[in-house]
PDB file of N, CA and C in Angstrom:
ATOM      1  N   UNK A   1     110.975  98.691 102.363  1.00  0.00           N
ATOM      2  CA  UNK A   1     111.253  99.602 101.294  1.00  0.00           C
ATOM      3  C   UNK A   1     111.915 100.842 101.876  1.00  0.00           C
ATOM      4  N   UNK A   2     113.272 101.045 101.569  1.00  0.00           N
ATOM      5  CA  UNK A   2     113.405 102.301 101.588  1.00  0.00           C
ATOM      6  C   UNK A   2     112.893 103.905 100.952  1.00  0.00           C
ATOM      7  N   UNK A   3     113.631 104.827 101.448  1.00  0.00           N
ATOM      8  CA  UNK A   3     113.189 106.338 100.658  1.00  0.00           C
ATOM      9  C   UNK A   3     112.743 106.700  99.451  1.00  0.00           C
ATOM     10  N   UNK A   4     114.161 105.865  98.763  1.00  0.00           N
ATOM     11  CA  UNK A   4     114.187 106.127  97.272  1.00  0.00           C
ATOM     12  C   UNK A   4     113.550 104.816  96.607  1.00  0.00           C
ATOM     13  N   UNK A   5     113.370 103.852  97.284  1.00  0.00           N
ATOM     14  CA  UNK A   5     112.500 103.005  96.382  1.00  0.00           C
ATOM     15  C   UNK A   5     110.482 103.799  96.532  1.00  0.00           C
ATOM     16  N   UNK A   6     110.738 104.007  97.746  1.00  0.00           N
ATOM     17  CA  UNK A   6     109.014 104.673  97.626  1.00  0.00           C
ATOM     18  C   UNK A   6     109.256 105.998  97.206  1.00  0.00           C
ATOM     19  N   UNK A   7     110.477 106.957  96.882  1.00  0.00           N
ATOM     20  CA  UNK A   7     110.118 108.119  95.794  1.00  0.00           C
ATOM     21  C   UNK A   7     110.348 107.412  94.296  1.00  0.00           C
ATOM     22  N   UNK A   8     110.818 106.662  94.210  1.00  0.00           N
ATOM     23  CA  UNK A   8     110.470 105.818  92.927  1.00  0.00           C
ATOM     24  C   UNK A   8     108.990 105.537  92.554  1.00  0.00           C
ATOM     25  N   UNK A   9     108.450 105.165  93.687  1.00  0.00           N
ATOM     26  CA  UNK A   9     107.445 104.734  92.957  1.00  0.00           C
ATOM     27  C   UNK A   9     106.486 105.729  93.139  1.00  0.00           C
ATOM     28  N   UNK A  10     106.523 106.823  93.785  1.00  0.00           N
ATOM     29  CA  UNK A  10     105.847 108.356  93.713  1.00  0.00           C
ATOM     30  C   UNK A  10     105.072 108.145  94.957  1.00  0.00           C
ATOM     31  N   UNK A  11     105.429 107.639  95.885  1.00  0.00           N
ATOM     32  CA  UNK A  11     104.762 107.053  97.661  1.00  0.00           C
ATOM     33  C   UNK A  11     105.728 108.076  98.205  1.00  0.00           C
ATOM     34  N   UNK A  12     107.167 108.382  98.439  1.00  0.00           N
ATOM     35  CA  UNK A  12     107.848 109.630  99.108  1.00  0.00           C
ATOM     36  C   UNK A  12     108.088 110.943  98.499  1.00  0.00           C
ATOM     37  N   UNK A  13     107.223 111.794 100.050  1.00  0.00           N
ATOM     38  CA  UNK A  13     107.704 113.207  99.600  1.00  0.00           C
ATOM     39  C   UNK A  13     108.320 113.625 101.073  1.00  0.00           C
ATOM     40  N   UNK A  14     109.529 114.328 100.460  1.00  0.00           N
ATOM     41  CA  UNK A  14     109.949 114.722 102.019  1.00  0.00           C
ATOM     42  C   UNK A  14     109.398 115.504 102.863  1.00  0.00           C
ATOM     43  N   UNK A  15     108.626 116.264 102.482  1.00  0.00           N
ATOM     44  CA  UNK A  15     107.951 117.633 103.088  1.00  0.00           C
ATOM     45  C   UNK A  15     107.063 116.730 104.042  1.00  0.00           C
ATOM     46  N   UNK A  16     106.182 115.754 103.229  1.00  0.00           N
ATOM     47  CA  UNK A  16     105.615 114.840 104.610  1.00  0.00           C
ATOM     48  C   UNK A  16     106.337 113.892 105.520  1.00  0.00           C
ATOM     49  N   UNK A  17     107.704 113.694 105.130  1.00  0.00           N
ATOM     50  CA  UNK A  17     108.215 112.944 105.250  1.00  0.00           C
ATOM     51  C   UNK A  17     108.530 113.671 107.056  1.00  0.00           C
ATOM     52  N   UNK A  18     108.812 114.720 106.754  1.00  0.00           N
ATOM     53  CA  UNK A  18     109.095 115.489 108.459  1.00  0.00           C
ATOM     54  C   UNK A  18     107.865 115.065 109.475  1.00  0.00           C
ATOM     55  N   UNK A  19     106.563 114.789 109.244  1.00  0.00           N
ATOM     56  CA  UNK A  19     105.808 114.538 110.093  1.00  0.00           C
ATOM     57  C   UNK A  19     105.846 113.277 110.524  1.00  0.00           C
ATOM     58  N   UNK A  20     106.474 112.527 110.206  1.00  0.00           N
ATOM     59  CA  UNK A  20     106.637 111.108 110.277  1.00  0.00           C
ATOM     60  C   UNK A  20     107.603 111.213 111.645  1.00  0.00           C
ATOM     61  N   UNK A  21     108.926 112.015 111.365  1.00  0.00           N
ATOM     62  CA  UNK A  21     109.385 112.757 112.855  1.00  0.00           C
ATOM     63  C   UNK A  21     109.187 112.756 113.962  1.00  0.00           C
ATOM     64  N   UNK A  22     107.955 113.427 113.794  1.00  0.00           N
ATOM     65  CA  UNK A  22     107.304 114.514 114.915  1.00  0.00           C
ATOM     66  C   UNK A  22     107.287 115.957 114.446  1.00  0.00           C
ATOM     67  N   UNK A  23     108.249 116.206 113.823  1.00  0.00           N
ATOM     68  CA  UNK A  23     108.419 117.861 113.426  1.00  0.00           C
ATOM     69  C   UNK A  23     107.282 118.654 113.721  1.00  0.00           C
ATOM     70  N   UNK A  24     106.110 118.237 113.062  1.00  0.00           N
ATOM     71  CA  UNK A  24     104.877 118.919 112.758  1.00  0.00           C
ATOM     72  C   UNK A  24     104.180 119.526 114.422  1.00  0.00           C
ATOM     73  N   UNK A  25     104.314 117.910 115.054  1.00  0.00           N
ATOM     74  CA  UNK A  25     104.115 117.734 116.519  1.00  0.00           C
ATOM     75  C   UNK A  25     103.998 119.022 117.794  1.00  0.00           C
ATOM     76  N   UNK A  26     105.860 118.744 117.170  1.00  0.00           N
ATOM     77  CA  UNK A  26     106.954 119.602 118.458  1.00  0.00           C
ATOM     78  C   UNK A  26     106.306 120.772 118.126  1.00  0.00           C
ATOM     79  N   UNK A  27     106.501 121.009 116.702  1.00  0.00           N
ATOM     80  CA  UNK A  27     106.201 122.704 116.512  1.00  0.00           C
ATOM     81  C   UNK A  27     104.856 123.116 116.626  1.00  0.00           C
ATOM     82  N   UNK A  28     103.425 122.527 116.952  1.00  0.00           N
ATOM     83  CA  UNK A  28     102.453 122.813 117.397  1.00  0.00           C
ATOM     84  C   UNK A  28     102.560 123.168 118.519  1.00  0.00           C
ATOM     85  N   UNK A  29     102.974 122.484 119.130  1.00  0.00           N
ATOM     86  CA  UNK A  29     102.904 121.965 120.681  1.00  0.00           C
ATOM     87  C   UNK A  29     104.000 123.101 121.331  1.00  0.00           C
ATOM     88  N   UNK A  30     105.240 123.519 120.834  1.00  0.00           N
ATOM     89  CA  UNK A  30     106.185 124.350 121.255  1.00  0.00           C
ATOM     90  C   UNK A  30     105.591 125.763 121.211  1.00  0.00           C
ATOM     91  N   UNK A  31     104.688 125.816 119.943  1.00  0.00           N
ATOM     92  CA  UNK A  31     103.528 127.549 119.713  1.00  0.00           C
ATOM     93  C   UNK A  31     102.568 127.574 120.150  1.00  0.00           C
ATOM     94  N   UNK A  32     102.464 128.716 121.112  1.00  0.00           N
ATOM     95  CA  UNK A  32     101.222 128.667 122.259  1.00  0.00           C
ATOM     96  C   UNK A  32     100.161 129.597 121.161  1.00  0.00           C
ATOM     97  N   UNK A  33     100.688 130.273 120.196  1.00  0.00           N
ATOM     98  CA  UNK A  33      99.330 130.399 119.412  1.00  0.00           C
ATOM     99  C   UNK A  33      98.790 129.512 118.598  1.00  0.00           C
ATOM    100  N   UNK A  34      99.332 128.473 118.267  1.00  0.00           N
ATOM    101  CA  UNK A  34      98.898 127.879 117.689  1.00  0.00           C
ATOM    102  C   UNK A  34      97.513 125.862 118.420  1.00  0.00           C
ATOM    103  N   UNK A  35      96.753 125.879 118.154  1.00  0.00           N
ATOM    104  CA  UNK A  35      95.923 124.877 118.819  1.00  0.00           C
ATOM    105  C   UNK A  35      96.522 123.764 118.807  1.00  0.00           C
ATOM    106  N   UNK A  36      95.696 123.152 119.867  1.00  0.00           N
ATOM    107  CA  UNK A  36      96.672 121.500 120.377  1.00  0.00           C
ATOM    108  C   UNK A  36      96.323 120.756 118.719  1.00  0.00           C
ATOM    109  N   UNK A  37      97.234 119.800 118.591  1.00  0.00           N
ATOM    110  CA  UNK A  37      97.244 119.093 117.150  1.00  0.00           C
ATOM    111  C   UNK A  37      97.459 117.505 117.686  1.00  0.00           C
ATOM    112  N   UNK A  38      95.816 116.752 116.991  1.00  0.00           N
ATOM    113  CA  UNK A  38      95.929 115.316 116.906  1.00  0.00           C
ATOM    114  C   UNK A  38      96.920 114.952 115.535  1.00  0.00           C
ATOM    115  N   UNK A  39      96.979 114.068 115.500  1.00  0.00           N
ATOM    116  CA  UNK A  39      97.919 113.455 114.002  1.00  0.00           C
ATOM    117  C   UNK A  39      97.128 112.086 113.737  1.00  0.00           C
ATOM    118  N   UNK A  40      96.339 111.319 112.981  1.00  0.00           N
ATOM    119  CA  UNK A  40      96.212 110.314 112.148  1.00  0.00           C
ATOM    120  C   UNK A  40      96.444 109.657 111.639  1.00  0.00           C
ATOM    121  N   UNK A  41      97.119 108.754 111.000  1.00  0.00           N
ATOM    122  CA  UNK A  41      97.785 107.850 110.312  1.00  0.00           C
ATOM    123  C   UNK A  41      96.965 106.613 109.543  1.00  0.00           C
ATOM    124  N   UNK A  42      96.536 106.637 108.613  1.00  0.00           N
ATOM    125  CA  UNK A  42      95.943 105.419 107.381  1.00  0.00           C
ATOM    126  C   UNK A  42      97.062 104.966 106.407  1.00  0.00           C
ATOM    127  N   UNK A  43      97.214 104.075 105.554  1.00  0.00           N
ATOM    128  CA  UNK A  43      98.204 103.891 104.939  1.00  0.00           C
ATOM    129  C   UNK A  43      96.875 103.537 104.023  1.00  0.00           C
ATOM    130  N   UNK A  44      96.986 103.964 102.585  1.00  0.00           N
ATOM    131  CA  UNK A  44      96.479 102.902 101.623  1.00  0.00           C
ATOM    132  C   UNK A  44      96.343 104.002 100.449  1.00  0.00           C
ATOM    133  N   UNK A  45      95.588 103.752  99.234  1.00  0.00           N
ATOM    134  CA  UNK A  45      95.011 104.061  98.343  1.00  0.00           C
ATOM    135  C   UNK A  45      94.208 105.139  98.437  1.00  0.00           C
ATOM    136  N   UNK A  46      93.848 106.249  97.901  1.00  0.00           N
ATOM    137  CA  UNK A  46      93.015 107.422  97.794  1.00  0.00           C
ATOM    138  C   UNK A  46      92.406 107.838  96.607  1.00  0.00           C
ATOM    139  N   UNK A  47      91.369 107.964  96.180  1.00  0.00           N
ATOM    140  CA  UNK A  47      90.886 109.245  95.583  1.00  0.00           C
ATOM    141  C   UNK A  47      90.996 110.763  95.385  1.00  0.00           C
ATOM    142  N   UNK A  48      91.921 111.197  94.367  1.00  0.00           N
ATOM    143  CA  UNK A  48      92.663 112.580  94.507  1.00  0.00           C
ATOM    144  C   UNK A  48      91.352 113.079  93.721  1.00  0.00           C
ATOM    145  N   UNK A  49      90.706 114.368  93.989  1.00  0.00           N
ATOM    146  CA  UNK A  49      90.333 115.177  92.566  1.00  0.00           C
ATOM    147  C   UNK A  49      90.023 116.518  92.821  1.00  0.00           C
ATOM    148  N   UNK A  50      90.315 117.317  92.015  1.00  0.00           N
ATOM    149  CA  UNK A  50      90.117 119.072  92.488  1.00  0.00           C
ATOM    150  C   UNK A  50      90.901 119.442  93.802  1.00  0.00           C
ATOM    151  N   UNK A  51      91.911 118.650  94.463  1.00  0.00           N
ATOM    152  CA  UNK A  51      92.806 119.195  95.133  1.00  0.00           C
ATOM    153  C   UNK A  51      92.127 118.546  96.549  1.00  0.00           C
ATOM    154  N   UNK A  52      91.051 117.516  96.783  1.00  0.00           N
ATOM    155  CA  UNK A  52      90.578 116.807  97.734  1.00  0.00           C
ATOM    156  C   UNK A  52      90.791 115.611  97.722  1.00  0.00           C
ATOM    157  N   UNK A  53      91.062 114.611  98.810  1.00  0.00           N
ATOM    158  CA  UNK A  53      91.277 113.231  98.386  1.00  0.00           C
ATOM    159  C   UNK A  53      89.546 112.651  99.219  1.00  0.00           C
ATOM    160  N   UNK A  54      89.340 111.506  98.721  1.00  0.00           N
ATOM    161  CA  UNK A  54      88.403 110.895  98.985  1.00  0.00           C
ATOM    162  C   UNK A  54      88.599 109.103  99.000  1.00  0.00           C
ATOM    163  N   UNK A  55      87.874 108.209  99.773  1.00  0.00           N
ATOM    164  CA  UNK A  55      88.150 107.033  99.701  1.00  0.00           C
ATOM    165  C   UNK A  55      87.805 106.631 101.307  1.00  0.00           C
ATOM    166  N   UNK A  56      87.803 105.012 101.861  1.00  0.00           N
ATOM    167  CA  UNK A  56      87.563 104.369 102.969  1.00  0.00           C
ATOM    168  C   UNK A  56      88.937 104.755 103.860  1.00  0.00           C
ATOM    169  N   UNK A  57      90.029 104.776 102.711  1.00  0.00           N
ATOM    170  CA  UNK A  57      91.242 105.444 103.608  1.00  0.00           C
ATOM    171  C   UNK A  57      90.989 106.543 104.113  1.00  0.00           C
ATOM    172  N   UNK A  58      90.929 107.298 103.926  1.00  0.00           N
ATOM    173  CA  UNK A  58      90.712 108.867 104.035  1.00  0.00           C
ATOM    174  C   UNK A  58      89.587 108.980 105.308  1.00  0.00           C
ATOM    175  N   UNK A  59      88.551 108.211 105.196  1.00  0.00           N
ATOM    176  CA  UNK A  59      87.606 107.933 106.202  1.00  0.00           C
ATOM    177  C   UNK A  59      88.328 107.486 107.991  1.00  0.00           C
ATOM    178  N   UNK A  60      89.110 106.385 107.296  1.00  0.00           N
ATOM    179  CA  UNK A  60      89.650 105.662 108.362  1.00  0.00           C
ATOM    180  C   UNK A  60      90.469 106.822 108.857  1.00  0.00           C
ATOM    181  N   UNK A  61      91.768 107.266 108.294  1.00  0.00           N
ATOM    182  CA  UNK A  61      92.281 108.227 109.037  1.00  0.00           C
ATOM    183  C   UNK A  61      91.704 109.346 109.930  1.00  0.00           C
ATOM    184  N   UNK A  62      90.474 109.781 109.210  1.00  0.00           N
ATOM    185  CA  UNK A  62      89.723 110.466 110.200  1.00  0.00           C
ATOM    186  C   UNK A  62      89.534 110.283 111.441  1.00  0.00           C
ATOM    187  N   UNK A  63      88.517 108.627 111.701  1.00  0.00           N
ATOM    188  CA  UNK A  63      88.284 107.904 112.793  1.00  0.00           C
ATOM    189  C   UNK A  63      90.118 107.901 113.668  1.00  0.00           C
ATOM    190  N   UNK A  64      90.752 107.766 113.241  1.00  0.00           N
ATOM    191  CA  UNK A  64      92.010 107.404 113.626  1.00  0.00           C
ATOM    192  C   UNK A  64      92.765 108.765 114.159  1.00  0.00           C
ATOM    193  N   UNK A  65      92.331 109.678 113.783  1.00  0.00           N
ATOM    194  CA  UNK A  65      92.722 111.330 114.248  1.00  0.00           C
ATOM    195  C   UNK A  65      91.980 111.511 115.352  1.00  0.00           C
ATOM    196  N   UNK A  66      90.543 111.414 115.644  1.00  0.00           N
ATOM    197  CA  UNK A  66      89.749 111.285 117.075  1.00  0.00           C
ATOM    198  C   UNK A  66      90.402 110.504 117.845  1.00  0.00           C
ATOM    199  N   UNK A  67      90.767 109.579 117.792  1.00  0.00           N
ATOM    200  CA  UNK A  67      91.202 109.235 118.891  1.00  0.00           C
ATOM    201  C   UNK A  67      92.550 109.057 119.031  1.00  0.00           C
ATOM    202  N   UNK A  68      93.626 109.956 119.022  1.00  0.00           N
ATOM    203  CA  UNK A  68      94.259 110.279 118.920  1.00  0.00           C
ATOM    204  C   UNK A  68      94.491 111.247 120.214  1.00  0.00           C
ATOM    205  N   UNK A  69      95.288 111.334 121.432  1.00  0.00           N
ATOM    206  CA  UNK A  69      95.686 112.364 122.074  1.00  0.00           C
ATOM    207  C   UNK A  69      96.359 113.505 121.640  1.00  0.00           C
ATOM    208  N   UNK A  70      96.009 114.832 122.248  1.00  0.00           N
ATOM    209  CA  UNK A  70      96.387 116.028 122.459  1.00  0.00           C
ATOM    210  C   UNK A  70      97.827 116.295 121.943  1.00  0.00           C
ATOM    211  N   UNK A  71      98.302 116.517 120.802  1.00  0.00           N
ATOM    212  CA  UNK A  71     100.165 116.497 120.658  1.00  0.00           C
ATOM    213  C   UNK A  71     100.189 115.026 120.083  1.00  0.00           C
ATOM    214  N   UNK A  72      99.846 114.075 119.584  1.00  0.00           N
ATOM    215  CA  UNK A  72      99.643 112.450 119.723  1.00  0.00           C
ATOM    216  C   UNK A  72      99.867 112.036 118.447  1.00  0.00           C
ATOM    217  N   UNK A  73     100.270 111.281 118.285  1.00  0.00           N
ATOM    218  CA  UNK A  73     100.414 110.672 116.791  1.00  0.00           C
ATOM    219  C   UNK A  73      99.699 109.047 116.747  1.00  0.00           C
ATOM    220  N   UNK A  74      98.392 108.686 116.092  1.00  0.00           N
ATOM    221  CA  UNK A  74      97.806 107.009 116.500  1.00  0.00           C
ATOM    222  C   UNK A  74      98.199 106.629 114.714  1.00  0.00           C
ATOM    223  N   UNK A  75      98.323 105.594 114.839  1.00  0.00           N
ATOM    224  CA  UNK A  75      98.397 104.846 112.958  1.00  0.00           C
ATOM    225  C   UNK A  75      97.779 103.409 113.483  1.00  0.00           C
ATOM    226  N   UNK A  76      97.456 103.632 112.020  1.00  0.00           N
ATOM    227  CA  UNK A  76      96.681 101.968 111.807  1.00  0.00           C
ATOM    228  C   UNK A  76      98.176 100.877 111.816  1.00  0.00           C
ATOM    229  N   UNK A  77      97.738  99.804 112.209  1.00  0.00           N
ATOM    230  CA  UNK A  77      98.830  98.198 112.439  1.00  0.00           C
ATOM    231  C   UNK A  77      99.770  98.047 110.705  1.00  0.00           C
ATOM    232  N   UNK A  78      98.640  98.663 109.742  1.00  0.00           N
ATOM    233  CA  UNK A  78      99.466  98.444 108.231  1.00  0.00           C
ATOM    234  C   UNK A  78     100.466  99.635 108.180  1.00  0.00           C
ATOM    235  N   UNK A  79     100.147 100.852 108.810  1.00  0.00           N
ATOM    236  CA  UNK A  79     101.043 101.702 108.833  1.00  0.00           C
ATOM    237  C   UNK A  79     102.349 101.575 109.566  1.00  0.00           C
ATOM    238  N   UNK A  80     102.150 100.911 110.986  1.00  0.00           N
ATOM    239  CA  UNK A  80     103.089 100.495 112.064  1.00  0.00           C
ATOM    240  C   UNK A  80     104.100  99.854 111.117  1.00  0.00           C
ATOM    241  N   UNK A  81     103.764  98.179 110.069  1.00  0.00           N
ATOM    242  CA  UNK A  81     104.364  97.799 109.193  1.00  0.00           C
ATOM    243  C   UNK A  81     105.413  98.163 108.812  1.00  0.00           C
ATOM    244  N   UNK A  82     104.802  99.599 107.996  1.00  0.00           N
ATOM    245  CA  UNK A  82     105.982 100.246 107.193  1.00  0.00           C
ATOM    246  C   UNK A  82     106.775 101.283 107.990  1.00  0.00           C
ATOM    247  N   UNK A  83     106.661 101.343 109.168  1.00  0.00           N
ATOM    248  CA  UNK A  83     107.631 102.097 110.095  1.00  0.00           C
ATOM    249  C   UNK A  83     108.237 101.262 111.066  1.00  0.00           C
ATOM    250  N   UNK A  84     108.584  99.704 111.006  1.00  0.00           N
ATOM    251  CA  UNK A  84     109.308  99.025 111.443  1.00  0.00           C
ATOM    252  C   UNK A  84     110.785  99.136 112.084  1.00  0.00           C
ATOM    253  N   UNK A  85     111.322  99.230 110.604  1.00  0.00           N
ATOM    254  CA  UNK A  85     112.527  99.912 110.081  1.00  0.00           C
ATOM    255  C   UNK A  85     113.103 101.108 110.392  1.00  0.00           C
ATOM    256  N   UNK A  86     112.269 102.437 111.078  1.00  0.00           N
ATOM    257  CA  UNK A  86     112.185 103.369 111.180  1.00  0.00           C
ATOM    258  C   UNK A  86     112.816 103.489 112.740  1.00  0.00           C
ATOM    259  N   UNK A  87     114.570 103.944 113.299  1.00  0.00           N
ATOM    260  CA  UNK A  87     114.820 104.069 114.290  1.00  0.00           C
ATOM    261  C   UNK A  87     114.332 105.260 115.098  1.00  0.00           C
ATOM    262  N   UNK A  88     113.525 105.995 114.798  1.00  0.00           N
ATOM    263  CA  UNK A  88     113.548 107.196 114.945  1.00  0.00           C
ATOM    264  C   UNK A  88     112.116 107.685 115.954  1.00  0.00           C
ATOM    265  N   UNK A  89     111.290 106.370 115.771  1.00  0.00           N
ATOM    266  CA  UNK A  89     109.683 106.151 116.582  1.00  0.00           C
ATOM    267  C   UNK A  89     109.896 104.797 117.673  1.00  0.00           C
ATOM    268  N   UNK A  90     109.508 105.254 118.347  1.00  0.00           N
ATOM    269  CA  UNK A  90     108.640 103.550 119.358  1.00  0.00           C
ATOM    270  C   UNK A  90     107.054 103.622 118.694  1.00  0.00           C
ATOM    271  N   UNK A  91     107.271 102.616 118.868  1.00  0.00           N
ATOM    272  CA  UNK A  91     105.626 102.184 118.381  1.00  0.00           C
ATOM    273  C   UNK A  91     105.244 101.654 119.791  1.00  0.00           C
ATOM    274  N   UNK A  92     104.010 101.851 119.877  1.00  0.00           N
ATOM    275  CA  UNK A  92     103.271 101.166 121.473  1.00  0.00           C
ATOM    276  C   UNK A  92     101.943 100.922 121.051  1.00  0.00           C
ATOM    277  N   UNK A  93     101.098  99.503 121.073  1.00  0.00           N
ATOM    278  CA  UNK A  93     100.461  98.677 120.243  1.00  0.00           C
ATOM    279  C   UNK A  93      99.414  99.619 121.246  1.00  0.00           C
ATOM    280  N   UNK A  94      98.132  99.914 120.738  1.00  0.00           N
ATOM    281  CA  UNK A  94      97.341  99.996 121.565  1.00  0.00           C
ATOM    282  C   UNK A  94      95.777  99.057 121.404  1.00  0.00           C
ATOM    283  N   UNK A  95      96.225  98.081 120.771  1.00  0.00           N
ATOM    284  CA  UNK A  95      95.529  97.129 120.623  1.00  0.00           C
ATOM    285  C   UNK A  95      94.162  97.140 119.247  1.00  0.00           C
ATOM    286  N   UNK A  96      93.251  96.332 119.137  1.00  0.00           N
ATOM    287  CA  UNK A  96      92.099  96.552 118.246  1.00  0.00           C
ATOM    288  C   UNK A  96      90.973  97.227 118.872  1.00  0.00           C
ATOM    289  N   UNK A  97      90.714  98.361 118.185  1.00  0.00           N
ATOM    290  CA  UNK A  97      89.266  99.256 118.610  1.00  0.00           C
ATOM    291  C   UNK A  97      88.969  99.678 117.720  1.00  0.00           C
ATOM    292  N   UNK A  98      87.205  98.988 118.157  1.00  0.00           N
ATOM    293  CA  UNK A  98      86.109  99.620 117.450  1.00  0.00           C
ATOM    294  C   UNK A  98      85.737 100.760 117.289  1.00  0.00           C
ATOM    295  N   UNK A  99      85.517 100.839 115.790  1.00  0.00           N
ATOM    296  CA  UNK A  99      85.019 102.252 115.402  1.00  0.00           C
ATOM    297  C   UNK A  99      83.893 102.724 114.692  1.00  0.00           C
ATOM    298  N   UNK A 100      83.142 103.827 114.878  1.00  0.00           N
ATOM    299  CA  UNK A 100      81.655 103.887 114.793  1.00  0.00           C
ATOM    300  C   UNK A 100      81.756 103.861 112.820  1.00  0.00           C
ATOM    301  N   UNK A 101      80.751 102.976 112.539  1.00  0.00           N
ATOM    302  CA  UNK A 101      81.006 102.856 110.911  1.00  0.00           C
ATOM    303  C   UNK A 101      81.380 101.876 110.295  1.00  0.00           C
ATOM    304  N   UNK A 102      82.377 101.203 110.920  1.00  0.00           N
ATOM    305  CA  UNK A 102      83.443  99.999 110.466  1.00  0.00           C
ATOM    306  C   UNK A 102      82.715  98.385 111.116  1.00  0.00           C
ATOM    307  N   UNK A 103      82.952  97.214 110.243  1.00  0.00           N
ATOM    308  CA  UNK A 103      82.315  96.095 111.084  1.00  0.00           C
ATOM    309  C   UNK A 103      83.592  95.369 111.662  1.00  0.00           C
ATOM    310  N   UNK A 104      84.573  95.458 111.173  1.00  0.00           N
ATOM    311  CA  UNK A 104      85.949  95.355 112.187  1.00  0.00           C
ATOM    312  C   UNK A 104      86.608  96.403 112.882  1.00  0.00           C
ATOM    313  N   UNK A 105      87.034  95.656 114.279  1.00  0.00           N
ATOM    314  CA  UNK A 105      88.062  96.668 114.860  1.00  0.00           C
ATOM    315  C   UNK A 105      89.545  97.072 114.265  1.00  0.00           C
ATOM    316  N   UNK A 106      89.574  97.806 114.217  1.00  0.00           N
ATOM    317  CA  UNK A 106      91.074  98.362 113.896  1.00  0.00           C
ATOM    318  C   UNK A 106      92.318  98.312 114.750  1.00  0.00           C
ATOM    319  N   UNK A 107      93.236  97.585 114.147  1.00  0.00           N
ATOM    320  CA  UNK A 107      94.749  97.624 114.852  1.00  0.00           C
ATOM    321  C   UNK A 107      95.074  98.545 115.022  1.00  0.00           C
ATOM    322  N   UNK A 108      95.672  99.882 116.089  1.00  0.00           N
ATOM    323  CA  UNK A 108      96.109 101.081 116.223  1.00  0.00           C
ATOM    324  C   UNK A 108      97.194 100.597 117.315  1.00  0.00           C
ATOM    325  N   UNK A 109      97.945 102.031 117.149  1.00  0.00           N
ATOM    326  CA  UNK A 109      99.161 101.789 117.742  1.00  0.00           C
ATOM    327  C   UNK A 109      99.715 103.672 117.531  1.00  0.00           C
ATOM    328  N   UNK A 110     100.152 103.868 119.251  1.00  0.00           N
ATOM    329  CA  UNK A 110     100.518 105.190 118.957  1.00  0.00           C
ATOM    330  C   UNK A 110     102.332 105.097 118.660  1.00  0.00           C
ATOM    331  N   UNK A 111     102.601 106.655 118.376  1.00  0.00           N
ATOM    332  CA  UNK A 111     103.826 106.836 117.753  1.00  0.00           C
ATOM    333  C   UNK A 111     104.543 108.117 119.344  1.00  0.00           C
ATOM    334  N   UNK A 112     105.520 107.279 119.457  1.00  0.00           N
ATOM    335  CA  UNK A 112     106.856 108.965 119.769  1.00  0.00           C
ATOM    336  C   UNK A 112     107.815 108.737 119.694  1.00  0.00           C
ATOM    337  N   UNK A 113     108.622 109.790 119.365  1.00  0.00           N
ATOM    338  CA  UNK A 113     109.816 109.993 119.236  1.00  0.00           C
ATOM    339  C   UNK A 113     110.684 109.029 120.212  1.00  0.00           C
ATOM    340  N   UNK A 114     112.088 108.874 119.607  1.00  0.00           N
ATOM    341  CA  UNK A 114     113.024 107.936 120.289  1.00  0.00           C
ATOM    342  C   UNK A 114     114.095 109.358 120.745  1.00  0.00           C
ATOM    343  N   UNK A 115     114.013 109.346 121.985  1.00  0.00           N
ATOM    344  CA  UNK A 115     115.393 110.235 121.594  1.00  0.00           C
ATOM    345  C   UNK A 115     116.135 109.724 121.004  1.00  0.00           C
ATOM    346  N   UNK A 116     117.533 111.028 120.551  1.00  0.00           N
ATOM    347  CA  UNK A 116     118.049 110.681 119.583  1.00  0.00           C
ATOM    348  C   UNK A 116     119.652 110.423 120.394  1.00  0.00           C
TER     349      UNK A 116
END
């Protein structure tokens, strides 16, 4: 799926769309006032309400932000999926790991930039 088929269906916004980048990354990481930044990645369904989301997604991304390195970007294997297509990342599998909570391991896989 491209851009405009997932802002069609109300899945793309560009503003997040920059963290997908790195943008968010570089510019932590480039500001020494600002603290080191993990990044997370879940793909799925949520619970929006009063301006909080809630759901097993939302959970998972959590677990998926811990372990996550310093400056680091980790996503779940369904997320990897939909960034296939995407020239702009290497993906590097980091295999299935268990996580405290869950009765399966999780496919993860970190993200960086390709130069350009």
């Amino acid at each position: 799926m491209d851009d405009d088929e997932l802002e069609a269906k109300g899945l793309y916004d560009p503003t997040v769309d920059d963290l997908w980048r790195g943008d968010l990354v570089d510019a932590v990481w480039s500001d020494l006032l600002l603290p080191p930044l993990r990044v997370g990645v879940a793909f799925g369904e949520v619970l929006g309400r009063e301006g909080n989301s809630y759901g097993p997604i939302v959970n998972l991304a959590a677990r998926v932000t811990k372990l996550a390195p310093l400056h680091g970007v980790v996503v779940t294997l369904y997320t990897t999926d939909a960034l296939q297509t995407r020239d702009e990342f290497a993906i590097h599998p980091l295999g299935a790991i268990e996580m405290h909570g869950l009765t399966d391991p999780v496919e993860l896989a970190a993200l960086s930039s390709r130069p350009s």
